[in-house]
C-alpha atoms as a PDB file:
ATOM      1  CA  UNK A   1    -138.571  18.434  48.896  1.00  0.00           C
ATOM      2  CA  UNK A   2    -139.901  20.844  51.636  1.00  0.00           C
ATOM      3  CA  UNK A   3    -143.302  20.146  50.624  1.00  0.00           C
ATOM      4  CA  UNK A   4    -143.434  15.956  50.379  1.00  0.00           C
ATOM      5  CA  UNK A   5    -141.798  16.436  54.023  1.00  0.00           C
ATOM      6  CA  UNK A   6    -144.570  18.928  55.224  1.00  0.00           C
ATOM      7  CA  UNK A   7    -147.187  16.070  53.393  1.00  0.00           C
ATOM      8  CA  UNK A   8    -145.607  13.092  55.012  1.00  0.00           C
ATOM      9  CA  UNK A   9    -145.648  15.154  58.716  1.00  0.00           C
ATOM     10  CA  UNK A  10    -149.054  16.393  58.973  1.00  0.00           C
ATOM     11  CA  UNK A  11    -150.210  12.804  57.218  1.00  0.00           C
ATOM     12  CA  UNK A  12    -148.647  10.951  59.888  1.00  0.00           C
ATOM     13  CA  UNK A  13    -149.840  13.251  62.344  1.00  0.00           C
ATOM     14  CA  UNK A  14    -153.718  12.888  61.126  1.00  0.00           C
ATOM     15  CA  UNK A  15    -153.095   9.469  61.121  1.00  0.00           C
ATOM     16  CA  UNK A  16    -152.100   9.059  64.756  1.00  0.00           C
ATOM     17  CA  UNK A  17    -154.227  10.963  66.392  1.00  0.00           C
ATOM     18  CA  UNK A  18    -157.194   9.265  64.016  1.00  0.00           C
ATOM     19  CA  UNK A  19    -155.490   6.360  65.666  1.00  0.00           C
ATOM     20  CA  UNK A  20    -155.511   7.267  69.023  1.00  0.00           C
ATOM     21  CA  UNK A  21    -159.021   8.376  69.048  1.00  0.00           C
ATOM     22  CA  UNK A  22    -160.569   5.467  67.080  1.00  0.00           C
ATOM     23  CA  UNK A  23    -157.657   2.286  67.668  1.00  0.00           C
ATOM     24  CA  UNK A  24    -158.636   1.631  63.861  1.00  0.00           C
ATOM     25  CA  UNK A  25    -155.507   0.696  61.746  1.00  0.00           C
ATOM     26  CA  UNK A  26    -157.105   0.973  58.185  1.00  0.00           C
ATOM     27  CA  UNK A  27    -159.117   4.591  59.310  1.00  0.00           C
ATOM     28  CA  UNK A  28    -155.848   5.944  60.416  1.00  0.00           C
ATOM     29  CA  UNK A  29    -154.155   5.373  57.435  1.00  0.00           C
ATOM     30  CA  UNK A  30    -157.007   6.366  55.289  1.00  0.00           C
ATOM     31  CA  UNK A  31    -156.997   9.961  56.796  1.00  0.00           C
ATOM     32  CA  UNK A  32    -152.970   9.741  56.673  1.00  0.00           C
ATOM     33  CA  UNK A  33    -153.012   9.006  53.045  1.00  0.00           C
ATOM     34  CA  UNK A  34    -156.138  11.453  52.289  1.00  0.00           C
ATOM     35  CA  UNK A  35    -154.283  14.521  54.155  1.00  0.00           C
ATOM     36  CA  UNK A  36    -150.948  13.648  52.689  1.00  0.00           C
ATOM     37  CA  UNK A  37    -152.594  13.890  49.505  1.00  0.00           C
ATOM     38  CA  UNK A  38    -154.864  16.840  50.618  1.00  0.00           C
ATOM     39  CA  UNK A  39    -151.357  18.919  51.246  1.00  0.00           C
ATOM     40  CA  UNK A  40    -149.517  18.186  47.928  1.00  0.00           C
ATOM     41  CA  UNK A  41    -152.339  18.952  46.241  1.00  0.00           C
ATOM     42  CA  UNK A  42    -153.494  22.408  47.930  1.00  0.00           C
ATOM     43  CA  UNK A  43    -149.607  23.313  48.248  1.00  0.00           C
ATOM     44  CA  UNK A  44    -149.132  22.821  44.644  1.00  0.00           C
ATOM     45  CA  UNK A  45    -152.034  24.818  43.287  1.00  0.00           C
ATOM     46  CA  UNK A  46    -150.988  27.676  45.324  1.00  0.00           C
ATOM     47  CA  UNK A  47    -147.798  27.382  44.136  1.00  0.00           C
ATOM     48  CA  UNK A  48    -148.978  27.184  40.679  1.00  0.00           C
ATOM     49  CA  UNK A  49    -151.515  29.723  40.853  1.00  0.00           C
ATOM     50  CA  UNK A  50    -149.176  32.261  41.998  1.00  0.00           C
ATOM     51  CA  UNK A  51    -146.685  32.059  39.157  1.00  0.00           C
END
């Protein structure tokens, strides 16, 4: 659970800063969803790899 919390934080943060910088709706939540994503993904290979 710790991990889909740490991907939905540092998505939403990409997202609003993309936001901030750019004031593009669809961009932000492009980045959001891509470092959401980015985070499962890297987080669960290291978890995986390690065992």
């Amino acid at each position: 659970m710790p991990l889909f919390l740490l991907g939905l934080v540092l998505g939403g943060l990409s997202g609003g800063i993309t936001f901030g910088l750019t004031a593009d709706g669809q961009l932000a939540a492009a980045i959001a969803l891509i470092a959401a994503v980015l985070t499962w993904l890297g987080l669960a290979t290291l978890l995986v790899a390690d065992d």
